[in-house]
N, C-alpha and C. Protein backbone atom coordinates (compact mmCIF):
# COMPACT_ATOMS: atom_id res chain seq x y z
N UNK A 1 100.23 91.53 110.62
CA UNK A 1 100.14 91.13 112.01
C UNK A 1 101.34 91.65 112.78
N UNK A 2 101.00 91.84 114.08
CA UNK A 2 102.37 92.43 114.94
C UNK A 2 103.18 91.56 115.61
N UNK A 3 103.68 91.60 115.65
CA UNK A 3 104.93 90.58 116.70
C UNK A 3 103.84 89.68 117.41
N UNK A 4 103.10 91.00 118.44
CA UNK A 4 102.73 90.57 119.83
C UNK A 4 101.60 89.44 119.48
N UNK A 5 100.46 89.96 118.11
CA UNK A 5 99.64 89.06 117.54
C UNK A 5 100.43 87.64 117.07
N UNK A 6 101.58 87.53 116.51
CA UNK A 6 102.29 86.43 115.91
C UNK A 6 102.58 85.33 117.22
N UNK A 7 102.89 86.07 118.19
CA UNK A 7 103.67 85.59 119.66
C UNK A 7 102.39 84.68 119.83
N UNK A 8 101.34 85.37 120.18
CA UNK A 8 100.12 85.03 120.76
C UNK A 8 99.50 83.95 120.17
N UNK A 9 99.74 83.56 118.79
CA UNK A 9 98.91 83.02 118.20
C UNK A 9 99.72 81.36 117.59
N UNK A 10 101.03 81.91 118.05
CA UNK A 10 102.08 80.61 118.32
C UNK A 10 101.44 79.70 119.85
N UNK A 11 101.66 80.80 120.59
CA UNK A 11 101.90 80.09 122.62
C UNK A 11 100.28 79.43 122.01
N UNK A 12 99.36 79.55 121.73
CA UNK A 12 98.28 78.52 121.32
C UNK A 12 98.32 77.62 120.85
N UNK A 13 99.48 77.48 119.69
CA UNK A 13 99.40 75.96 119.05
C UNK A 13 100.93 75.24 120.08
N UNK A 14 101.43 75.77 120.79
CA UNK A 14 102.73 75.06 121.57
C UNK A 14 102.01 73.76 122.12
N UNK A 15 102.43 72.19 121.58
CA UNK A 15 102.18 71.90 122.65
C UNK A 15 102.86 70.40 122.80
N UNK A 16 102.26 69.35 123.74
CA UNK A 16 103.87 68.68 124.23
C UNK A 16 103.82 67.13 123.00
N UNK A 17 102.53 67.32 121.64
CA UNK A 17 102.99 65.91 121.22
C UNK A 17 104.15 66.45 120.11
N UNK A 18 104.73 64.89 119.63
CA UNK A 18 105.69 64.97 118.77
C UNK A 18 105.79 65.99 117.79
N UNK A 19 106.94 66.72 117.95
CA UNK A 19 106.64 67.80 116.54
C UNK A 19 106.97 66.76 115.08
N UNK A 20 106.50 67.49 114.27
CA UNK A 20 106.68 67.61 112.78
C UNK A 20 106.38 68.91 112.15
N UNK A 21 107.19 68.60 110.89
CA UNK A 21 107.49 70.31 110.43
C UNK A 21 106.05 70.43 109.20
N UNK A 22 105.45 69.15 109.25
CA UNK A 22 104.28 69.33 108.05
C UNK A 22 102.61 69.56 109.22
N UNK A 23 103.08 68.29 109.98
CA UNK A 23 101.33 68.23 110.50
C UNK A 23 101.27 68.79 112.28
N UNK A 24 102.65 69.11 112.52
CA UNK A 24 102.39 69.80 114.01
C UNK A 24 103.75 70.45 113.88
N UNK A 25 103.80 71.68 113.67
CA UNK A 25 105.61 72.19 113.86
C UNK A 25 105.40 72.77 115.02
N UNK A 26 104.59 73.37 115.74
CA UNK A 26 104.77 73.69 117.51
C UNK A 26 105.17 72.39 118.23
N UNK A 27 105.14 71.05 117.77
CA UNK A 27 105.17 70.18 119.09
C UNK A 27 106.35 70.07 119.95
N UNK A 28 106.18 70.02 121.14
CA UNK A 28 107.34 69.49 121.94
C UNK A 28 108.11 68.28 121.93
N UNK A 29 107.26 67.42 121.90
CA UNK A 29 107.55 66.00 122.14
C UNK A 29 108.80 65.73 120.84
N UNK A 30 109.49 64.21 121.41
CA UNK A 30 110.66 64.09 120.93
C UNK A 30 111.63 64.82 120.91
N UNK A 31 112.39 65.01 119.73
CA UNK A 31 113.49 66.66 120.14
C UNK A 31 112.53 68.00 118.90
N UNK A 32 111.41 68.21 119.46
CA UNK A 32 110.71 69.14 119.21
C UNK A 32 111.02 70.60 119.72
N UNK A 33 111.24 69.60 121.42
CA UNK A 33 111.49 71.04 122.08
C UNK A 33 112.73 71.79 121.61
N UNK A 34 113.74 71.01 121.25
CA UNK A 34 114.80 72.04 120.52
C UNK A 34 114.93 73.17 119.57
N UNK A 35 113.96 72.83 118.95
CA UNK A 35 113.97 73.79 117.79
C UNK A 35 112.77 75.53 118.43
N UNK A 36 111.50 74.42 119.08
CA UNK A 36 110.48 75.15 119.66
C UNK A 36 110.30 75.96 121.21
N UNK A 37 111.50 75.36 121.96
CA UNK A 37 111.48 76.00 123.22
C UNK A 37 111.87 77.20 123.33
N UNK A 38 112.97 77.47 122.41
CA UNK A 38 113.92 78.79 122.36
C UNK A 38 112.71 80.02 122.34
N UNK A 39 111.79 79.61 120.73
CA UNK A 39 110.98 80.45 120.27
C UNK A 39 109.94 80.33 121.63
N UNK A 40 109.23 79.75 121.97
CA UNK A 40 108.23 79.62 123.27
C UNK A 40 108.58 80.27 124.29
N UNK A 41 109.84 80.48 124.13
CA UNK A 41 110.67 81.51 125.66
C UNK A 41 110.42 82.73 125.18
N UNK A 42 111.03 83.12 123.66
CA UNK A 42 111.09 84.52 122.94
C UNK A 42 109.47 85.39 123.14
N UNK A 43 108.41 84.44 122.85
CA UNK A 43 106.92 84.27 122.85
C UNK A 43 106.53 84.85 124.00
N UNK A 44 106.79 83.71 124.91
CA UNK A 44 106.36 84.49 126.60
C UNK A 44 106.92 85.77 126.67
N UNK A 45 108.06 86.05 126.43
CA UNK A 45 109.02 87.11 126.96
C UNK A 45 108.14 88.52 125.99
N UNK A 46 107.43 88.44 124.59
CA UNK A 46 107.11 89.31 124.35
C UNK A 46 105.62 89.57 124.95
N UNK A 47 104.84 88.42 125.09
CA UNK A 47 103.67 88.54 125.86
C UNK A 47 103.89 89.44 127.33
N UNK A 48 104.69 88.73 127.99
CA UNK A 48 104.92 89.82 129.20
C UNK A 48 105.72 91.69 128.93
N UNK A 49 106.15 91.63 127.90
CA UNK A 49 106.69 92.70 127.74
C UNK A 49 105.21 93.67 127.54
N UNK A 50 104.15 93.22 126.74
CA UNK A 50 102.90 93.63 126.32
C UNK A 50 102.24 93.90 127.36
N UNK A 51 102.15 93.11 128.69
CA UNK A 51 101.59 93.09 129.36
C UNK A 51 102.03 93.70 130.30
N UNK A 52 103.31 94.44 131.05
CA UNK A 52 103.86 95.53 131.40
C UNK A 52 103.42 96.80 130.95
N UNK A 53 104.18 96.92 129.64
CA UNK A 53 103.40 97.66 129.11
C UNK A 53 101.49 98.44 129.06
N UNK A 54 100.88 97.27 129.29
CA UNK A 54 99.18 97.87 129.58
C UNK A 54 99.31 98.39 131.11
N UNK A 55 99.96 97.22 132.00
CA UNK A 55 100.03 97.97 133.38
C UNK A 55 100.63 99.28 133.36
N UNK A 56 101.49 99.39 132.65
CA UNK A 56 102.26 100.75 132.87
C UNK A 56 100.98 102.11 132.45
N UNK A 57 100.40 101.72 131.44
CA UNK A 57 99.51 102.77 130.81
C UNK A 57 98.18 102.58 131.66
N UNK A 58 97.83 101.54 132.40
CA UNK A 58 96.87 101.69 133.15
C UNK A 58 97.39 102.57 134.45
N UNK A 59 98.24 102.40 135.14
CA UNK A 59 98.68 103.15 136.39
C UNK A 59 98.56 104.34 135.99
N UNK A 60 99.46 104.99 134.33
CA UNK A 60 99.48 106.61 134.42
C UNK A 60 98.31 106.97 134.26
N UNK A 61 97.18 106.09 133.54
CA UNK A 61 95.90 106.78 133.37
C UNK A 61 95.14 106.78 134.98
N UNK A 62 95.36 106.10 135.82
CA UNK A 62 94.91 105.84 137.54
C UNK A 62 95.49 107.28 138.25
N UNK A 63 96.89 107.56 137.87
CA UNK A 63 97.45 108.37 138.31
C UNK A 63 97.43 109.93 137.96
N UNK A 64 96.51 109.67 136.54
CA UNK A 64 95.97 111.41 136.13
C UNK A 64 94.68 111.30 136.59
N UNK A 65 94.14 109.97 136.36
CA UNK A 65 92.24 110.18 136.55
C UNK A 65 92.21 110.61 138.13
N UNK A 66 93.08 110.68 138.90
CA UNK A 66 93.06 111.22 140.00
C UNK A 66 93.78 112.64 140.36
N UNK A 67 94.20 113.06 139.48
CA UNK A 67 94.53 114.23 139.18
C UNK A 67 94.01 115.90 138.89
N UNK A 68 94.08 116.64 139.95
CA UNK A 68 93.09 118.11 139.63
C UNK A 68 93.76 118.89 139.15
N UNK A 69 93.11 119.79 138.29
CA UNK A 69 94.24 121.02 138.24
C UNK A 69 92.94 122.27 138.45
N UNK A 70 93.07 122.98 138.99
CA UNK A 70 92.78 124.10 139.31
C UNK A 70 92.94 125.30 138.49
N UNK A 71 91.22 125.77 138.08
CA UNK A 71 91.13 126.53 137.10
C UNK A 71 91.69 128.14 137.75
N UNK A 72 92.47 128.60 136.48
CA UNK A 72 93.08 129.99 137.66
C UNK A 72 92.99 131.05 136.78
N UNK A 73 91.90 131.35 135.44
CA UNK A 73 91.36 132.27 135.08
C UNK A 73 90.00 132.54 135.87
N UNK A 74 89.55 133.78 135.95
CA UNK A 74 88.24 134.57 136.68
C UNK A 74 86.86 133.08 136.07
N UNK A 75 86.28 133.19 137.32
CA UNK A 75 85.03 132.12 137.20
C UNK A 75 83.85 133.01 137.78
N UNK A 76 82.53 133.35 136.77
CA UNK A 76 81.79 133.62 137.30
C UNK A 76 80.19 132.63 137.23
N UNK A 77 79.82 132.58 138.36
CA UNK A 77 78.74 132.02 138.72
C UNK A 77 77.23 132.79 138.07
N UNK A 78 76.97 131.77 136.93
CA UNK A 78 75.92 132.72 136.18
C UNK A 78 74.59 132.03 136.61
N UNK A 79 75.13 130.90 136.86
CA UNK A 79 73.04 130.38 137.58
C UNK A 79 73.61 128.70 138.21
N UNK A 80 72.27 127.97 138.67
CA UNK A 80 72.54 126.68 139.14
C UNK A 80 73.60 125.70 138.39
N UNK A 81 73.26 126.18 136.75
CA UNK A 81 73.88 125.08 136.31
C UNK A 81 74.67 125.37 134.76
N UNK A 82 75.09 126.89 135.14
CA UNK A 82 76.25 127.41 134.79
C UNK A 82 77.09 128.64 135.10
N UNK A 83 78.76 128.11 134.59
CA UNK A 83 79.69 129.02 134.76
C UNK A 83 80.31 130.10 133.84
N UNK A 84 80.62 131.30 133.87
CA UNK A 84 81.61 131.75 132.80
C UNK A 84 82.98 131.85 133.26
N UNK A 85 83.77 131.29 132.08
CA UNK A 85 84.97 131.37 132.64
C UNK A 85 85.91 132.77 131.65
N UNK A 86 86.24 133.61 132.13
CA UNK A 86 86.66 134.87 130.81
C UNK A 86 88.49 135.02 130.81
N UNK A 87 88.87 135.69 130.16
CA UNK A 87 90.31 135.98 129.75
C UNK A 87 90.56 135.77 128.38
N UNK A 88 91.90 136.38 127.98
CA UNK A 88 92.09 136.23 126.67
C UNK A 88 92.35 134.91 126.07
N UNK A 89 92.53 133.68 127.00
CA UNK A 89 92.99 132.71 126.12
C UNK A 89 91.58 131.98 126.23
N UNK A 90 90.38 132.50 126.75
CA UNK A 90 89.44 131.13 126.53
C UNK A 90 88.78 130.71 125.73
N UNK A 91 89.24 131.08 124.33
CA UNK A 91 89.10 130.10 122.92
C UNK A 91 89.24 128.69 123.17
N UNK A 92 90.55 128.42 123.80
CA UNK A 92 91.50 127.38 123.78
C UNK A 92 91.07 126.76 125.27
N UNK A 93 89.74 127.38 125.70
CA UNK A 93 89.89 126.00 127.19
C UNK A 93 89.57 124.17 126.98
N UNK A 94 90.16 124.02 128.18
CA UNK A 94 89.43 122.70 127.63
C UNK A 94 88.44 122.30 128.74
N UNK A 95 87.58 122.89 128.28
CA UNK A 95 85.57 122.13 128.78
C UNK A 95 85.38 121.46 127.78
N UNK A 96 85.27 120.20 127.62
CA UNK A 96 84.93 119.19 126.35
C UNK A 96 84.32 118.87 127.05
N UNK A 97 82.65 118.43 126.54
CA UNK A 97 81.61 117.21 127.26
C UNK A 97 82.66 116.13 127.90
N UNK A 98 81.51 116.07 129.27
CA UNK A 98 82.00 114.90 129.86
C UNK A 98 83.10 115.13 131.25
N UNK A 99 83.77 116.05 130.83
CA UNK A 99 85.29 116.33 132.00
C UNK A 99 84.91 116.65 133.09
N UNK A 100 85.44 116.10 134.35
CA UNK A 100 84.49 115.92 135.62
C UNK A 100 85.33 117.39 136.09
N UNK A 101 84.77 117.75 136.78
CA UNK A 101 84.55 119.59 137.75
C UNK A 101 84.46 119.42 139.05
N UNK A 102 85.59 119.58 139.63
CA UNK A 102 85.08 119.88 140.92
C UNK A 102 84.94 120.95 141.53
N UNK A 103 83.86 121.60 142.09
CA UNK A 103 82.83 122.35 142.61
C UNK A 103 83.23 122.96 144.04
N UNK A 104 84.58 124.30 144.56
CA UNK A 104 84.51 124.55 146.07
C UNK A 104 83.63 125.53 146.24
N UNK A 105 82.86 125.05 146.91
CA UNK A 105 81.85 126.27 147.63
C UNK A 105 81.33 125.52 148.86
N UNK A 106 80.26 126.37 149.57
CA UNK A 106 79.29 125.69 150.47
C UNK A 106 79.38 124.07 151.15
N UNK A 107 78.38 123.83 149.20
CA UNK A 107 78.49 122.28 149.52
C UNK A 107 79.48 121.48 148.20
N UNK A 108 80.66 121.36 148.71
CA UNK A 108 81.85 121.25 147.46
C UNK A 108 81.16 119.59 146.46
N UNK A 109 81.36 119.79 145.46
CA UNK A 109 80.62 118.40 144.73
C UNK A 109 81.19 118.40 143.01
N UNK A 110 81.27 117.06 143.06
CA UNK A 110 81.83 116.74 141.51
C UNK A 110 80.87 116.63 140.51
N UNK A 111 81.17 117.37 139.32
CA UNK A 111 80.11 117.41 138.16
C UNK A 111 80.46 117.47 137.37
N UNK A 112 80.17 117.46 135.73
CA UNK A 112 80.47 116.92 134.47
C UNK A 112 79.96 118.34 133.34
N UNK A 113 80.64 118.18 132.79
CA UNK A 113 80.59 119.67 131.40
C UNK A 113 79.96 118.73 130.62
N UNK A 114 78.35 119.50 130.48
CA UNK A 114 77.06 118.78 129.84
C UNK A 114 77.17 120.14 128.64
N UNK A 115 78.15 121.21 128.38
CA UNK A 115 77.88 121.98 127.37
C UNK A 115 79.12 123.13 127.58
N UNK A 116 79.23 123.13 126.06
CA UNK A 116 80.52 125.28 126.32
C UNK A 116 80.45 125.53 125.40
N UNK A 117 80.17 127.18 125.81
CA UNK A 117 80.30 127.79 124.23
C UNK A 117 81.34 128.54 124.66
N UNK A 118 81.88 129.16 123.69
CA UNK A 118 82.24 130.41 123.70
C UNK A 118 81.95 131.68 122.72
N UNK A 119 82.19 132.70 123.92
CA UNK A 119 81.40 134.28 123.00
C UNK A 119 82.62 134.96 123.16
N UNK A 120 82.41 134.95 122.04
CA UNK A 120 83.57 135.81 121.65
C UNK A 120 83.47 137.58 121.80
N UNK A 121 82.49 137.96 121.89
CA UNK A 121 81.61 139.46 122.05
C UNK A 121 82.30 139.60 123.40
N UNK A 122 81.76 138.66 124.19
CA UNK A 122 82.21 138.67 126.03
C UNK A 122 83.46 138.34 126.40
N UNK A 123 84.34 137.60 125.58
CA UNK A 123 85.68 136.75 125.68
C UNK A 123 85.18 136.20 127.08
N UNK A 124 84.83 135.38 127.27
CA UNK A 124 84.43 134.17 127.79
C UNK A 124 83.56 133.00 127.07
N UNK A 125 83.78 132.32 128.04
CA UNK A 125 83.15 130.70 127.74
C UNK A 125 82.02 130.11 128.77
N UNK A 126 81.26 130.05 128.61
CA UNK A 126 79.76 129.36 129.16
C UNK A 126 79.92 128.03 129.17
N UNK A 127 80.17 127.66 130.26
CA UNK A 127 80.04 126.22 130.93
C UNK A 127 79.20 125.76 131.25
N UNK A 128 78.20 124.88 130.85
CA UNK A 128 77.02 124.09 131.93
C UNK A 128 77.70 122.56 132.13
N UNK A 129 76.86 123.02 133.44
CA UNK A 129 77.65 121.82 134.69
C UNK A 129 76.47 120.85 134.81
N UNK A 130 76.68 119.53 135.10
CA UNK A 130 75.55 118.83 135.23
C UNK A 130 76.20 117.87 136.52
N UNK A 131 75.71 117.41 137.11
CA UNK A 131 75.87 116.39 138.59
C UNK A 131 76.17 116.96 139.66
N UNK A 132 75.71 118.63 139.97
CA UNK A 132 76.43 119.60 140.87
C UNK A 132 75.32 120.89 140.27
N UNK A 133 74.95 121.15 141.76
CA UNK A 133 74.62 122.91 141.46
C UNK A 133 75.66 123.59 141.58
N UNK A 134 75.51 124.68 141.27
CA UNK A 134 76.61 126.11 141.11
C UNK A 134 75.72 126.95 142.18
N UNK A 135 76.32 127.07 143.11
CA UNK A 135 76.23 127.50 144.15
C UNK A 135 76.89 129.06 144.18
N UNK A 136 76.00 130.24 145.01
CA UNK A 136 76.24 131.76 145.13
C UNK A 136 77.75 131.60 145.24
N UNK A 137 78.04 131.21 146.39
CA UNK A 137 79.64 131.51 146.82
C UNK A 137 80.80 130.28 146.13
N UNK A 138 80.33 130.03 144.83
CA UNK A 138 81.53 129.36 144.66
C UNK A 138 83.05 129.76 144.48
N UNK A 139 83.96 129.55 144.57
CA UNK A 139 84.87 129.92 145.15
C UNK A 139 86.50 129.76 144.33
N UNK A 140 86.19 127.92 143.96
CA UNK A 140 87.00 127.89 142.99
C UNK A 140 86.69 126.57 142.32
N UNK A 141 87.17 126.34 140.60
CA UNK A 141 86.72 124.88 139.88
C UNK A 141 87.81 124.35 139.86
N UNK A 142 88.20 123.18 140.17
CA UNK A 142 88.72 122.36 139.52
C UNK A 142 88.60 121.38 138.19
N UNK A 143 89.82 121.22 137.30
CA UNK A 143 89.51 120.52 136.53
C UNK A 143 89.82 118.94 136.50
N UNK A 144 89.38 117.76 136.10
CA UNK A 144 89.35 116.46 136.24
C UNK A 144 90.36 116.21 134.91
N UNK A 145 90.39 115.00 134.59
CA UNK A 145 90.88 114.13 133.56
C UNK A 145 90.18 114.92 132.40
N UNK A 146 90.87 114.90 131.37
CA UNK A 146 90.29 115.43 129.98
C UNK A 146 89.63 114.14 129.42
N UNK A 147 88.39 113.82 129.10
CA UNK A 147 88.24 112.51 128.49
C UNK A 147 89.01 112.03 126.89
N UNK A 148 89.69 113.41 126.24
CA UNK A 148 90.62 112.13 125.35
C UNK A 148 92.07 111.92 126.25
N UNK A 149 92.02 112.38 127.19
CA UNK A 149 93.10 111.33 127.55
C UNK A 149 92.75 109.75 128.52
N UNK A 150 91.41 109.31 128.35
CA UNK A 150 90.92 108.23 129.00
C UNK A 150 91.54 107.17 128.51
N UNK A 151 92.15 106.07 128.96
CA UNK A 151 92.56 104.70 128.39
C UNK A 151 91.41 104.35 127.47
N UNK A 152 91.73 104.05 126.18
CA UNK A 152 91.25 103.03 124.94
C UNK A 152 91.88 101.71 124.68
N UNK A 153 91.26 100.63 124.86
CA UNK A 153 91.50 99.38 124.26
C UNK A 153 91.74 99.27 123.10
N UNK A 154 93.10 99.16 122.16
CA UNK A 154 93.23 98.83 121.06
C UNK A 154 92.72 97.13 120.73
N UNK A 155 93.11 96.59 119.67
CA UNK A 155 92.50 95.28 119.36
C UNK A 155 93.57 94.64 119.89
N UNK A 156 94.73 95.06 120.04
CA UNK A 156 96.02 94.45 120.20
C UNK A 156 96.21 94.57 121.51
N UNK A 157 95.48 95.02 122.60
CA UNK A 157 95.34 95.08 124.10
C UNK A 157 93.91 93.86 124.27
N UNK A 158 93.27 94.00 123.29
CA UNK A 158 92.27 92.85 123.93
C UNK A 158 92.80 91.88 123.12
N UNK A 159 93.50 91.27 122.35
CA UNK A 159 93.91 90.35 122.09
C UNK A 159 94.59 89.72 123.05
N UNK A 160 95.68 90.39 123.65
CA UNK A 160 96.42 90.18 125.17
C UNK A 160 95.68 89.86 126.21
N UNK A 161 94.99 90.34 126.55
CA UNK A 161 94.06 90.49 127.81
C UNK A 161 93.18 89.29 127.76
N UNK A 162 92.16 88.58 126.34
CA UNK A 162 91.81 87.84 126.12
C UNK A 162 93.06 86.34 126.13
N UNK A 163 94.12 86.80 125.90
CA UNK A 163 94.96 85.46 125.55
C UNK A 163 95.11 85.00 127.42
N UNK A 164 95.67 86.36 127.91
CA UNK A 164 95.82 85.88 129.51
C UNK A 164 94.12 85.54 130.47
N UNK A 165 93.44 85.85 129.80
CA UNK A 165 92.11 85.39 130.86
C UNK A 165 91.85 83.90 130.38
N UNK A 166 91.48 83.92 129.19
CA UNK A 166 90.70 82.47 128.44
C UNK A 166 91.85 81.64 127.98
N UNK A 167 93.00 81.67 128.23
CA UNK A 167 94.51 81.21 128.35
C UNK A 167 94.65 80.75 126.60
């Protein structure tokens, strides 16, 4: 178990009748709190440290999922609902299913990499786009959030999250 699980699973049994060290060692009551307040402070203090912590990793993930970067190898427009993108490094792009695209042309629009290959014959990579046509004059792609960098809930974030909602 981790600290933060140990912390968590104390601040549950804290509470204000008489302690004893056999049939209640969290209690407050009597001089309980002496022995138990110190630790109940230590407790909170790591719960909130945990819980900083998720805010902190929720903001940077808020603060990339809003984040473009602009594709700046050659893009060619091969039909409605795909792209090639060519140069020597596009072994290594990252079109992974899922990564949202944004679309300047005409009618500019956000869409999702439903497929990529790459050909190696052509040194390019075949993109199909899905939530967006590919329009004659497109112009330029942007790229979205990579989905492995999306926030994941460990057990030890919903343990937290569960301790602060259902108290």
């Amino acid at each position: 178990m981790s600290s933060l699980t140990e912390a968590l699973a104390r601040m549950r049994q804290y509470n204000s009748n008489s302690f004893d060290s056999l049939t209640n060692p969290h209690g407050f009551g009597d001089d309980g709190y002496e022995a138990e307040f110190p630790r109940s402070l230590a407790d909170a203090a790591t719960a909130v440290t945990a819980v900083v912590d998720l805010v902190d990793m929720a903001r940077a993930a808020a603060a990339q999922a809003g984040a473009w970067v602009q594709e700046v190898l050659p893009i060619t427009r091969l039909s409605d609902t795909q792209i090639a993108v060519t140069g020597p490094e596009v072994a290594a792009l990252p079109y992974k299913l899922r990564r949202p695209l944004k679309l300047l042309q005409t009618t500019p629009g956000v869409g999702y990499v439903a497929g990529a290959t790459f050909d190696a014959d052509a040194g390019r990579v075949v993109v199909t786009v899905t939530g967006v046509a590919v329009e004659v004059d497109l112009a330029e792609v942007w790229l979205g959030q990579d989905p492995d960098n999306a926030p994941r809930n460990t057990a030890e974030d919903e343990a937290v999250l569960a301790a602060l909602v259902l108290g």
